[in-house]
C-alpha atoms as a PDB file:
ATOM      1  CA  UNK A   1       0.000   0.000   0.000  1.00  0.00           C
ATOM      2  CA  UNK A   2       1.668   3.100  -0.842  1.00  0.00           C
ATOM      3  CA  UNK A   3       4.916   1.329  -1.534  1.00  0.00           C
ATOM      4  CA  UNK A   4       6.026   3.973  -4.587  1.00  0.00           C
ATOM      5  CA  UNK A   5       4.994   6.992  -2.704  1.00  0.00           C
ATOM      6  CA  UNK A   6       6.977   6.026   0.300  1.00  0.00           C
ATOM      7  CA  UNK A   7      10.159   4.839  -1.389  1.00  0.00           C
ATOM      8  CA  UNK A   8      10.077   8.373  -2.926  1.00  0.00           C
ATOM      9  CA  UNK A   9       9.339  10.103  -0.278  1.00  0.00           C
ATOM     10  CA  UNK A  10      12.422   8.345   1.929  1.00  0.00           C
ATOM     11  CA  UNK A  11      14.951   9.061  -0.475  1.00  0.00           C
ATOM     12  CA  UNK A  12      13.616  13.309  -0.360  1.00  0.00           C
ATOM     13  CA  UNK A  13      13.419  13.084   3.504  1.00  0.00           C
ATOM     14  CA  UNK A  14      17.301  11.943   3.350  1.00  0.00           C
ATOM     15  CA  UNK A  15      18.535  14.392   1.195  1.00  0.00           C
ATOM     16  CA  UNK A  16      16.961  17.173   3.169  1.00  0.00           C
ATOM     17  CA  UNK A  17      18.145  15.833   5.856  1.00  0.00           C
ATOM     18  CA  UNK A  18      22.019  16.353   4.832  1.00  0.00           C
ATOM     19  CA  UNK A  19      21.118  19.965   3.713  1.00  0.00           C
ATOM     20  CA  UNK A  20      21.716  22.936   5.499  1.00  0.00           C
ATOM     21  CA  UNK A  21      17.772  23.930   5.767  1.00  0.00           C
ATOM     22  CA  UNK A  22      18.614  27.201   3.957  1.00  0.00           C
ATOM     23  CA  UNK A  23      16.395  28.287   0.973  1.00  0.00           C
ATOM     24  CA  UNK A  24      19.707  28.044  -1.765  1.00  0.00           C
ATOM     25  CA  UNK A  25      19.861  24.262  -0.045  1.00  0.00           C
ATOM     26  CA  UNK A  26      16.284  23.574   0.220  1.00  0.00           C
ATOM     27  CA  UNK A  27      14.949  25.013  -3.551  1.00  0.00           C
ATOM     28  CA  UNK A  28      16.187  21.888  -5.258  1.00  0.00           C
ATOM     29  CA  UNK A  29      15.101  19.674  -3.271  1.00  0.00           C
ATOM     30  CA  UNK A  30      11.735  20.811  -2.613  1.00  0.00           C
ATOM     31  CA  UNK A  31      11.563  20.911  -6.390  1.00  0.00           C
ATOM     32  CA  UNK A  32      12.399  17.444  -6.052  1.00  0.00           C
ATOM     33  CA  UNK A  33      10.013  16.716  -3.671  1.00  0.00           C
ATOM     34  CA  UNK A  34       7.122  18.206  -5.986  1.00  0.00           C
ATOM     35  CA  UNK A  35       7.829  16.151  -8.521  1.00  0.00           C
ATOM     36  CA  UNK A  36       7.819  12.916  -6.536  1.00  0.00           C
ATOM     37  CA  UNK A  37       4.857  13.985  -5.397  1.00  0.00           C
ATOM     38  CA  UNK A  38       3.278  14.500  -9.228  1.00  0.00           C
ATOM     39  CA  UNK A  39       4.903  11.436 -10.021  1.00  0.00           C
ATOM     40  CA  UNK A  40       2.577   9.742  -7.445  1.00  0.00           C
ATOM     41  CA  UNK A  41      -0.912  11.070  -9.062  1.00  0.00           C
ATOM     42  CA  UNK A  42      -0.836  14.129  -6.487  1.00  0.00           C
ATOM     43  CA  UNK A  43      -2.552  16.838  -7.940  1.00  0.00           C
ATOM     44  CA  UNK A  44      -0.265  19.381  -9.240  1.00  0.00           C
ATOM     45  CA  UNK A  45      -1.916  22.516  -6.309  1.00  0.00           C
ATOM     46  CA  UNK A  46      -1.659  20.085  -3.890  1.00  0.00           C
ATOM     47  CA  UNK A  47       2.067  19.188  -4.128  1.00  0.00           C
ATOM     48  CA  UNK A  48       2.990  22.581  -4.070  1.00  0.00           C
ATOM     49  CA  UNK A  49       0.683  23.201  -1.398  1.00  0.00           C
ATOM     50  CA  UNK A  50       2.389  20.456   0.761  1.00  0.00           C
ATOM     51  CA  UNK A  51       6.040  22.017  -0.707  1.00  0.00           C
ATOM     52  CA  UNK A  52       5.397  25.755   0.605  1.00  0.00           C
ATOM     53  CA  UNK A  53       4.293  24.129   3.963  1.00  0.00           C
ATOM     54  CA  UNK A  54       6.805  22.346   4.074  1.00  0.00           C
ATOM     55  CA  UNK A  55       9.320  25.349   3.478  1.00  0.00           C
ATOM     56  CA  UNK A  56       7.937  27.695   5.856  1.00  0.00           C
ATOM     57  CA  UNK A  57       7.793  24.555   8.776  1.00  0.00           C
ATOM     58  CA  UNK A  58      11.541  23.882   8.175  1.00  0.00           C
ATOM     59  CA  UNK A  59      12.557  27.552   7.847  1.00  0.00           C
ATOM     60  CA  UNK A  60      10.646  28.195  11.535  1.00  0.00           C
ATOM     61  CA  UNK A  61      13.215  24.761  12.906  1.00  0.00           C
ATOM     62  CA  UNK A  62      16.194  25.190  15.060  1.00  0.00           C
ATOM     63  CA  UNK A  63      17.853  22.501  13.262  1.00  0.00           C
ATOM     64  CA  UNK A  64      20.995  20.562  14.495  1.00  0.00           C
ATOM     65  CA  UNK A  65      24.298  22.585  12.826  1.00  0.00           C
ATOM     66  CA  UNK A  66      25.764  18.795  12.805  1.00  0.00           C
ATOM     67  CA  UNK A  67      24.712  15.320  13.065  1.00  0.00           C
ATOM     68  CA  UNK A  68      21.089  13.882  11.481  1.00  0.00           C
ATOM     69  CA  UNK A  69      18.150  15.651  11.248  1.00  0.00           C
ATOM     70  CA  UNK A  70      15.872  13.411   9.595  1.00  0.00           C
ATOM     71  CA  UNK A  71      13.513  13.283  12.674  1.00  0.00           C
ATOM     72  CA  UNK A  72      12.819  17.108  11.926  1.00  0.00           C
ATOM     73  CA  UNK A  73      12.236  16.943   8.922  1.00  0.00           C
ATOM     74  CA  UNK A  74      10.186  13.666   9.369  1.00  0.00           C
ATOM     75  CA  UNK A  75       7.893  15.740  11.641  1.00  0.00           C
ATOM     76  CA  UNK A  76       7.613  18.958   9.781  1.00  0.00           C
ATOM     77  CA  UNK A  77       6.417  16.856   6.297  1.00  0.00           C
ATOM     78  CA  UNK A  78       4.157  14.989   8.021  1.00  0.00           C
ATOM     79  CA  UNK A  79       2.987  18.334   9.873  1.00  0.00           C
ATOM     80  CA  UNK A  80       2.159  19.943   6.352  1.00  0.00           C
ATOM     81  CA  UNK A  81       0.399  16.587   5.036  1.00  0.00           C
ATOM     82  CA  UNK A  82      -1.663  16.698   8.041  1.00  0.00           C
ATOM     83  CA  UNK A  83      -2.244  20.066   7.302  1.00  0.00           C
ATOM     84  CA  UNK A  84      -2.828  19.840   4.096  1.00  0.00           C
ATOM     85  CA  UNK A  85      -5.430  16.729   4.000  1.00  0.00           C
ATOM     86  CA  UNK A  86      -7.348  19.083   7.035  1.00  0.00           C
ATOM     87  CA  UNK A  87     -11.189  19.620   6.277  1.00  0.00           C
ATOM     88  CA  UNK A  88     -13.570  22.302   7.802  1.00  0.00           C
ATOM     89  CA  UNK A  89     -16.193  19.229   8.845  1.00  0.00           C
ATOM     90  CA  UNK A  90     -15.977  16.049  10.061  1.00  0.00           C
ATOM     91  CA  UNK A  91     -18.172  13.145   9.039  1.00  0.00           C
ATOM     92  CA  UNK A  92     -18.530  10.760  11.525  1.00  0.00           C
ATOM     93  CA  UNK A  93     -21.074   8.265   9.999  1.00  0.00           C
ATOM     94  CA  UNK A  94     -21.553   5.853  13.240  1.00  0.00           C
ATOM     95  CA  UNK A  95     -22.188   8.708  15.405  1.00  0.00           C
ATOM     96  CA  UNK A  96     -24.782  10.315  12.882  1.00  0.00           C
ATOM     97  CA  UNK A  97     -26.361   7.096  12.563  1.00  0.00           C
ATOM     98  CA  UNK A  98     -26.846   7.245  16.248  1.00  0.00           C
ATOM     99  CA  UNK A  99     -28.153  10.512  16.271  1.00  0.00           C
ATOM    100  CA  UNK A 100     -30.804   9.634  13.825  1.00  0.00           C
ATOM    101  CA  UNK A 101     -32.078   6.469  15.485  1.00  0.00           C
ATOM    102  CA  UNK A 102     -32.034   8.304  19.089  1.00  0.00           C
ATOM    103  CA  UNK A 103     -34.457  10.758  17.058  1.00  0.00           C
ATOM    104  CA  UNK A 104     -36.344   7.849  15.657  1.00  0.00           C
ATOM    105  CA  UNK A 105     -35.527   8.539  12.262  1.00  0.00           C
ATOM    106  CA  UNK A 106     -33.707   6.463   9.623  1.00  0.00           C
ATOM    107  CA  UNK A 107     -30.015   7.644   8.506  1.00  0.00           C
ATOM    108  CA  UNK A 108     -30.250   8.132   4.645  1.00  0.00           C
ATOM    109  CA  UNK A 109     -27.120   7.332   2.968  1.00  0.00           C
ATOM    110  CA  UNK A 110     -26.863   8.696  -1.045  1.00  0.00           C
ATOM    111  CA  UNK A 111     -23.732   6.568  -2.801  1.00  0.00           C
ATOM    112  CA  UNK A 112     -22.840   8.394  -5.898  1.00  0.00           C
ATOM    113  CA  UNK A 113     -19.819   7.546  -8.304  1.00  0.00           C
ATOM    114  CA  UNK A 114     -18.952   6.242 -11.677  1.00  0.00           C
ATOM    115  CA  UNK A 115     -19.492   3.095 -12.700  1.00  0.00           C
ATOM    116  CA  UNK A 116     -16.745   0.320 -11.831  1.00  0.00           C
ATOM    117  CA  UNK A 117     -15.180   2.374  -8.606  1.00  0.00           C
ATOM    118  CA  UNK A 118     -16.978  -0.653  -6.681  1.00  0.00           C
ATOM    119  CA  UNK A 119     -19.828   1.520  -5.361  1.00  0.00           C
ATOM    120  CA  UNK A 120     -22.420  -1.101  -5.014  1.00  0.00           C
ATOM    121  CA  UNK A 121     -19.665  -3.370  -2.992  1.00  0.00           C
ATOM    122  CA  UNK A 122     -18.707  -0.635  -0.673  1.00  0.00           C
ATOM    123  CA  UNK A 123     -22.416   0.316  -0.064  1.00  0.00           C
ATOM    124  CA  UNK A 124     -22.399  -3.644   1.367  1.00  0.00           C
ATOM    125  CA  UNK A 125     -19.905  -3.266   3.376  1.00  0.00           C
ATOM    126  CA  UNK A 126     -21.024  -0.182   4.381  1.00  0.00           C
ATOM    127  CA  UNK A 127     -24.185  -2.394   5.501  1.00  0.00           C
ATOM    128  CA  UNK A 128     -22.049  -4.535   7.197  1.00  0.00           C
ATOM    129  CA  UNK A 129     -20.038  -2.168   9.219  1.00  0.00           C
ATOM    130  CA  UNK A 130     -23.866  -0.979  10.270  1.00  0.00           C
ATOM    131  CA  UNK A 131     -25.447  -4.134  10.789  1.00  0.00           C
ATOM    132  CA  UNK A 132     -21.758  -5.027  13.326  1.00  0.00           C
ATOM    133  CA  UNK A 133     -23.258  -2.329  15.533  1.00  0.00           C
ATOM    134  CA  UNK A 134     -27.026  -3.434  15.799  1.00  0.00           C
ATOM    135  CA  UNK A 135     -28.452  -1.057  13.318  1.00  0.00           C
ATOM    136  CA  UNK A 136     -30.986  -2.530  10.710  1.00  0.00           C
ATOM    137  CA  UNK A 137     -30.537  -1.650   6.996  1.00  0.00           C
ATOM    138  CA  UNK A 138     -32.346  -1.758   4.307  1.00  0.00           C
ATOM    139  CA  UNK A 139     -30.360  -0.932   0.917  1.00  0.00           C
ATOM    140  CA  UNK A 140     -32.373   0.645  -2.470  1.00  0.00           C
ATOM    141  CA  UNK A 141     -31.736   0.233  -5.987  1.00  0.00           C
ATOM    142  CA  UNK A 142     -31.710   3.374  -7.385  1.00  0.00           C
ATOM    143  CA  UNK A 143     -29.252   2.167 -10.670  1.00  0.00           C
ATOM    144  CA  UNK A 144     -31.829   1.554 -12.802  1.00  0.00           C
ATOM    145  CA  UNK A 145     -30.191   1.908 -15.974  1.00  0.00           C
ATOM    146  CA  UNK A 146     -27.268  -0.673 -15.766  1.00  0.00           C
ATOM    147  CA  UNK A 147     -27.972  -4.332 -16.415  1.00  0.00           C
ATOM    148  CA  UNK A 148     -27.460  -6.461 -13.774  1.00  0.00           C
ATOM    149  CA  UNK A 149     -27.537  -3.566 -11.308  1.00  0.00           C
ATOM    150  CA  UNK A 150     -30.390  -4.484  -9.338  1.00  0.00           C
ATOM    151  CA  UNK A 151     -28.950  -8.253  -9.209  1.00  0.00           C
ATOM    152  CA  UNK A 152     -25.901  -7.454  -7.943  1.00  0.00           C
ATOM    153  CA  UNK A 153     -27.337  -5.491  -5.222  1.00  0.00           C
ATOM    154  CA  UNK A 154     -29.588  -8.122  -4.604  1.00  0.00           C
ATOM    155  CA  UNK A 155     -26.858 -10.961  -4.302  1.00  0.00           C
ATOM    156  CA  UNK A 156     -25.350  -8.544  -1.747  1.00  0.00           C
ATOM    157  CA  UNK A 157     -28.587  -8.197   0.215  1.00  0.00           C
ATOM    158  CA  UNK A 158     -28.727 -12.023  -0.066  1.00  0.00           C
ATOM    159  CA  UNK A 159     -25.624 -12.026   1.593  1.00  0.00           C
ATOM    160  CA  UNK A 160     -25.977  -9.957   4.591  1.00  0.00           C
ATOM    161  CA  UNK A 161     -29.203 -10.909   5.047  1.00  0.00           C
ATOM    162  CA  UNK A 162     -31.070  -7.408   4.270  1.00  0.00           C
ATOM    163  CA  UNK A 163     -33.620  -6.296   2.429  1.00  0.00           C
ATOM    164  CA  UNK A 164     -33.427  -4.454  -1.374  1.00  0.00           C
ATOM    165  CA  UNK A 165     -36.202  -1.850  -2.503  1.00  0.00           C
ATOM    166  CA  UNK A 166     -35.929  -2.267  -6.147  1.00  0.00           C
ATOM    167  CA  UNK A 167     -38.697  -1.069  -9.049  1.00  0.00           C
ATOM    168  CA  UNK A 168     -37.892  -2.281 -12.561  1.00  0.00           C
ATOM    169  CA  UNK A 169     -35.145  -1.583 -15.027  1.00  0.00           C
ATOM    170  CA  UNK A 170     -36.006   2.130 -16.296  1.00  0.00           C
ATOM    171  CA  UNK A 171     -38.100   3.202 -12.994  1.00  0.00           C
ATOM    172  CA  UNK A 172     -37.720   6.358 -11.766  1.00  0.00           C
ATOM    173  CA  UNK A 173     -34.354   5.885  -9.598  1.00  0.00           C
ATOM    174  CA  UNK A 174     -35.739   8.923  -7.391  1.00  0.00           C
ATOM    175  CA  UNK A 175     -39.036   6.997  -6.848  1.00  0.00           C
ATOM    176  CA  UNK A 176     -37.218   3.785  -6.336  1.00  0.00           C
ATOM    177  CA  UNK A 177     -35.232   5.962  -3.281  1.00  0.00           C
ATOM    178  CA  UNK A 178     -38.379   7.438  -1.890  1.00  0.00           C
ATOM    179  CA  UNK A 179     -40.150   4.175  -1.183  1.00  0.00           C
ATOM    180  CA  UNK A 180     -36.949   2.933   0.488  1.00  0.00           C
ATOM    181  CA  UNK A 181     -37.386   5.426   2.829  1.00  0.00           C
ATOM    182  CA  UNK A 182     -40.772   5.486   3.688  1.00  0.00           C
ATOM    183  CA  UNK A 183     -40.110   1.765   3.871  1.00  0.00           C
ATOM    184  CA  UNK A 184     -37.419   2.599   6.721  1.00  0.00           C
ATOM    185  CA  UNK A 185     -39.828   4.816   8.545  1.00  0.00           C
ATOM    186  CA  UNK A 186     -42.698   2.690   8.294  1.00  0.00           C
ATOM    187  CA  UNK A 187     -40.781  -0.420  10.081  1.00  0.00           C
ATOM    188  CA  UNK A 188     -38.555   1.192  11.976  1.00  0.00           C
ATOM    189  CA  UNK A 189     -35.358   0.441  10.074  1.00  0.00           C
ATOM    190  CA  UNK A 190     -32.305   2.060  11.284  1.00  0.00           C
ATOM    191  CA  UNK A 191     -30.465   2.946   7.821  1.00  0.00           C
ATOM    192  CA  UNK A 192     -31.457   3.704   4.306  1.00  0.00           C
ATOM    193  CA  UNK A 193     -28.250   2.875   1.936  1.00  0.00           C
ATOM    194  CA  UNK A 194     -29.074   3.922  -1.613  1.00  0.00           C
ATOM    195  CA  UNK A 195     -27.109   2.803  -4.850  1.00  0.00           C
ATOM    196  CA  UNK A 196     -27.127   4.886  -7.850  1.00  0.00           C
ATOM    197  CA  UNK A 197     -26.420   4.941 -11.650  1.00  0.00           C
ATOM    198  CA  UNK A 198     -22.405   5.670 -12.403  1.00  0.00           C
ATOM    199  CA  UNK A 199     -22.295   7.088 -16.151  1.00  0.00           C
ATOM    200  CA  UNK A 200     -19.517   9.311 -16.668  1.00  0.00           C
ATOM    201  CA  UNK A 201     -19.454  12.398 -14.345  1.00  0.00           C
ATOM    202  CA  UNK A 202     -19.881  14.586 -17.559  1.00  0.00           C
ATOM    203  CA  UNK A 203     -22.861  12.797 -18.891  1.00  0.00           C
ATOM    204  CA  UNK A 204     -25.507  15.147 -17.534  1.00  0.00           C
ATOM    205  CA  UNK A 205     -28.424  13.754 -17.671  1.00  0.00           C
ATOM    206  CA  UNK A 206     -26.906  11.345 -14.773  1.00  0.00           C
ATOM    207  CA  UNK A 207     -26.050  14.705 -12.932  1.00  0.00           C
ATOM    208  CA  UNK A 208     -29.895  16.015 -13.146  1.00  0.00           C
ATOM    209  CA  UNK A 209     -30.871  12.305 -12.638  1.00  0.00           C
ATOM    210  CA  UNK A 210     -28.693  12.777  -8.809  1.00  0.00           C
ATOM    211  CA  UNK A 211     -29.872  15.998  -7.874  1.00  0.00           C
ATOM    212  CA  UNK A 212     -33.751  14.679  -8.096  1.00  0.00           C
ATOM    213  CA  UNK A 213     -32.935  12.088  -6.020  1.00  0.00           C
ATOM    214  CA  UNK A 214     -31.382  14.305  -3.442  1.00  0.00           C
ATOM    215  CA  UNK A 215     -34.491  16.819  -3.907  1.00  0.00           C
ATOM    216  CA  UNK A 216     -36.795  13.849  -3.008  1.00  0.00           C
ATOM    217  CA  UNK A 217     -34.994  12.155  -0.240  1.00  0.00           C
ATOM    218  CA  UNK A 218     -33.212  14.909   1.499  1.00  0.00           C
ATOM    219  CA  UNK A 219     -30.554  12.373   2.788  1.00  0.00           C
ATOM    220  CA  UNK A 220     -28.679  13.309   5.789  1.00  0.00           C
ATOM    221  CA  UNK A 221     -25.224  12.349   3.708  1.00  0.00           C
ATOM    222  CA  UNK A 222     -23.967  11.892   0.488  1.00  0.00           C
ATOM    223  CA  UNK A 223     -20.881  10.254  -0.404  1.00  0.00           C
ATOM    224  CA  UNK A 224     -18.680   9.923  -3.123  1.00  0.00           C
ATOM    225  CA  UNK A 225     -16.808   6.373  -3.741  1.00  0.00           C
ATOM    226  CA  UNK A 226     -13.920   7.186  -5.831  1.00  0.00           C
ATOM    227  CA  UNK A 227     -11.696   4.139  -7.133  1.00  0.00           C
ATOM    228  CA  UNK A 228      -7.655   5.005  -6.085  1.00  0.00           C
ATOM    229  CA  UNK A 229      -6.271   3.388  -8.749  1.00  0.00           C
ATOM    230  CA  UNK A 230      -7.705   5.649 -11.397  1.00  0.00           C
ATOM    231  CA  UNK A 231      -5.204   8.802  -9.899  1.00  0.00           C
ATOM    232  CA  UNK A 232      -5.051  11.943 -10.961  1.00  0.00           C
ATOM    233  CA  UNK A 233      -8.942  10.912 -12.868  1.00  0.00           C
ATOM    234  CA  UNK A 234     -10.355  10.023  -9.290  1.00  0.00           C
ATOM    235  CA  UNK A 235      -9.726  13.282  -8.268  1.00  0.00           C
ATOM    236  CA  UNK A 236     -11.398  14.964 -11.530  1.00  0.00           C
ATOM    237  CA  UNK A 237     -14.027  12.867 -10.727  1.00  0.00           C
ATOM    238  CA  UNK A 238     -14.959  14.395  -6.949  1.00  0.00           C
ATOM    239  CA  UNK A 239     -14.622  17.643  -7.849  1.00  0.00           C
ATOM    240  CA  UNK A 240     -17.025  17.785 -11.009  1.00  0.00           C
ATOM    241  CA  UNK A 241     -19.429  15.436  -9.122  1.00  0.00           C
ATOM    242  CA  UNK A 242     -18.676  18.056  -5.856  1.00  0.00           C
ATOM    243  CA  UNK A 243     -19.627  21.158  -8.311  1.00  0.00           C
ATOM    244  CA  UNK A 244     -22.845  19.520  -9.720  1.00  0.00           C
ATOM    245  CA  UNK A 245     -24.543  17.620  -6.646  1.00  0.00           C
ATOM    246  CA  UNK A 246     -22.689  18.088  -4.067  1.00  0.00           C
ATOM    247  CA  UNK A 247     -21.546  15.298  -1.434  1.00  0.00           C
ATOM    248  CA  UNK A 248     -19.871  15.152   2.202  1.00  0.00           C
ATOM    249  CA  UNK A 249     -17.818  12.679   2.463  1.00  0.00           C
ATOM    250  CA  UNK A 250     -15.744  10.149   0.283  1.00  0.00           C
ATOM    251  CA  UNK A 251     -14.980   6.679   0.407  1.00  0.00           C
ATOM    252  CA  UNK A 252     -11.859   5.184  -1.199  1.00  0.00           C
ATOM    253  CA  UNK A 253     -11.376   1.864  -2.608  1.00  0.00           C
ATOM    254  CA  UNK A 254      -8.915  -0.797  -3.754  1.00  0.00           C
ATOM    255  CA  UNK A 255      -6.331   1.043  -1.297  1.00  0.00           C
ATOM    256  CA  UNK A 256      -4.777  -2.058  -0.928  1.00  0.00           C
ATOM    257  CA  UNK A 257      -3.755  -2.569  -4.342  1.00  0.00           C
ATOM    258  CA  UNK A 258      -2.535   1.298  -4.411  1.00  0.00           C
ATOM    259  CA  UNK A 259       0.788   2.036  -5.330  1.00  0.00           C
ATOM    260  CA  UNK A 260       1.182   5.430  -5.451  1.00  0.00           C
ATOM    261  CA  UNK A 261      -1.140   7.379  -3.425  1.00  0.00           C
ATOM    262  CA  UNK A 262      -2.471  10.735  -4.807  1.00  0.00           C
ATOM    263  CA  UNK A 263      -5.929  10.398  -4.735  1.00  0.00           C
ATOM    264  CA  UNK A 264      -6.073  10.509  -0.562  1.00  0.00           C
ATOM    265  CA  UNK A 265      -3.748  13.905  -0.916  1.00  0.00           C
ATOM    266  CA  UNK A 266      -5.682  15.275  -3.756  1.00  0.00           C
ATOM    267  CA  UNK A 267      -9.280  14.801  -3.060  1.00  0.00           C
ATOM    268  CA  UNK A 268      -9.836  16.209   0.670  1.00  0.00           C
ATOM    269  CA  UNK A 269      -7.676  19.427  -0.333  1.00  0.00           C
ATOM    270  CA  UNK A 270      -9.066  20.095  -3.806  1.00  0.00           C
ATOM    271  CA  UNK A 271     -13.022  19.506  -2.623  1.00  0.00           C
ATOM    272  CA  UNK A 272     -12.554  20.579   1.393  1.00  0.00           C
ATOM    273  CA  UNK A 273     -14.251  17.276   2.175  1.00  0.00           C
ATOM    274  CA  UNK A 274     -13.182  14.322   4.171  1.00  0.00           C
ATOM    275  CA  UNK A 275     -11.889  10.600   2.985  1.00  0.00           C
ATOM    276  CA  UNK A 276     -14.275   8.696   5.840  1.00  0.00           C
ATOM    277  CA  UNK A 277     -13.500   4.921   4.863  1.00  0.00           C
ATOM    278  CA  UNK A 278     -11.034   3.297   2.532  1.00  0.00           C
ATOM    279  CA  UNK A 279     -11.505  -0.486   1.144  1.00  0.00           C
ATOM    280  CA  UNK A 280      -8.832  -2.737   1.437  1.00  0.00           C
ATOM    281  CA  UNK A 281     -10.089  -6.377  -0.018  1.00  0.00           C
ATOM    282  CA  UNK A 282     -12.851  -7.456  -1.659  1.00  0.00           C
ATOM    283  CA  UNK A 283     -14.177  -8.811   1.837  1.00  0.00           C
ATOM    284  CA  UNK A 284     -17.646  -6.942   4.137  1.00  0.00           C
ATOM    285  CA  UNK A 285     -15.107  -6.209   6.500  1.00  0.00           C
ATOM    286  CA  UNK A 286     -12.347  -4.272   4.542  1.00  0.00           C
ATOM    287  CA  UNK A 287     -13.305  -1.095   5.095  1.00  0.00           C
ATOM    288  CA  UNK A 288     -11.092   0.868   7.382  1.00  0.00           C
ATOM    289  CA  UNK A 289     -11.633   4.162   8.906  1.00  0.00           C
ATOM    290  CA  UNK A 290      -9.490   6.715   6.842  1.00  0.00           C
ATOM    291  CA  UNK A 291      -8.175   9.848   8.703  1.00  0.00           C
ATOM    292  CA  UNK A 292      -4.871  11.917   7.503  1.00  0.00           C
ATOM    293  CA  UNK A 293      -2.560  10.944  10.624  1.00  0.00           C
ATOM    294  CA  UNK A 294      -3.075   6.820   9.639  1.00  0.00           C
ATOM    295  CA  UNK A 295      -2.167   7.827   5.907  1.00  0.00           C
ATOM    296  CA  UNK A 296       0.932  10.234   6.801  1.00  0.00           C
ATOM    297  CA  UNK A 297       2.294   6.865   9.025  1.00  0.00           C
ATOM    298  CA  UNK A 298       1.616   4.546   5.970  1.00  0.00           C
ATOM    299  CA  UNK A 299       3.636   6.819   3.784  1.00  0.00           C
ATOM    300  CA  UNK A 300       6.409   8.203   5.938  1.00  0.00           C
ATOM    301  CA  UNK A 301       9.772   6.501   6.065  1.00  0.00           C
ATOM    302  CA  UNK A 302      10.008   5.068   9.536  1.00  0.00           C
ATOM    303  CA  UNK A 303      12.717   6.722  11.873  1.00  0.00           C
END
């Protein structure tokens, strides 16, 4: 996880850590730093954003005049990644399905995201994480549009022994939504978790499609699964669907099988909202709660 990120990041921190912390010393390798950065599908703002911290964290140091000082410099990078992956809100989904139940209503859950960033599977593990904690779920079928949609969801359900709300193939996804909730409310179910067509984020009829079903639902979060692997495109992807519907909160998948790293950099900084969960297997329970101090110690040479 991370692997090429970190190696680059190592062999940065080292060379840093031989320099005199001066800005003649430091503009190379900073420049360096930037482009290992790039090279690792961060966002080109973001790199520099994370380079200028970086600068003005090292400059403020009373560095060692001798001897190593790769524990500084260690601490002020992962001070301005920190920094950098900062939102103004955090999403705490447990606690806000909580909330909602001690108010007797059901937490409603909007997925949105392309097709093939594993949306449906993270909505079931999603319903799994819930279910671990006593809450009853119910999941909807709002993809209505891609065959074998409502199937898949259904084999899921099957699965974790839940319930789908489905129409048929070409129903109106928002209607499909609606009765999912008034479903919830009418037998006390705990969570509404609603799937959702993935065209591409520029076809906009899918765009107009999302923002009825947010109309008619009102649901109390909406979040944005965004595959890693796709790099610099995941992040393109969160900030058009961010500009057109909205959302608060993004899941990351296939982690695990991410090399490089950019997308958790890039996405929190360039849409001001937070990664909640990353998935990490193909298993219910891969899905690991995502914060930016966990992902500055997977990427961080160790001391």
């Amino acid at each position: 996880m991370f692997e090429k990120l970190k190696q680059g990041l190592r062999g940065v921190v080292e060379r840093i850590s031989k320099s005199e912390l001066t800005d003649k010393d430091l503009d190379p390798l900073l420049w360096e730093l930037q482009l290992q950065l790039i090279a690792n599908d961060v966002a080109v703002e973001v790199a520099e954003k994370i380079c200028a911290e970086l600068r003005e964290r090292l400059k403020g140091e009373a560095a060692p005049r001798f001897g190593d000082k790769a524990a500084l410099v260690r601490d002020a990078l992962r001070a301005s990644i920190e920094s950098v992956m900062a939102t103004r809100d955090a999403v705490d989904l447990l606690q806000l399905a909580a909330e909602r139940r001690a108010a007797g209503k059901p937490l409603v859950v909007l997925f949105v995201g392309i097709n093939g960033t594993g949306k449906t599977t993270t909505i079931a593990k999603v319903a799994k994480l819930l279910l671990d904690r006593g809450y009853k779920v119910v999941l909807a079928s709002g993809d209505t549009y891609r065959a074998g949609a409502i199937e898949q969801l259904e084999e899921h359900a099957r699965r974790l022994g839940v319930r789908v709300i489905k129409h048929r193939y070409g129903a109106d996804p928002a209607a499909v939504s609606f009765d999912a909730v008034r479903h919830a409310e009418a037998r006390g179910i705990d969570a509404v978790l609603i799937d959702t067509a993935g065209r591409m984020q520029t076809n906009r009829n899918l765009m107009d499609e999302l923002r009825k079903i947010k109309r008619v639902v009102q649901p109390d979060l909406t979040v944005m699964v965004v595959d890693a692997l796709i790099g610099n495109d995941a992040t393109e992807q969160a900030e058009t669907f961010n500009a057109h519907i909205g959302f608060d909160a993004a899941i990351l998948t296939k982690v695990d099988a991410d090399a490089k790293g950019g997308s958790s950099l890039s996405v929190s900084y360039l849409t001001g909202k937070p990664i909640i969960y990353v998935g990490t297997g193909q298993g219910y329970d891969d899905l690991q709660p995502f914060d930016a101090e966990w992902f500055a110690d997977k990427i961080l040479p160790a001391a």
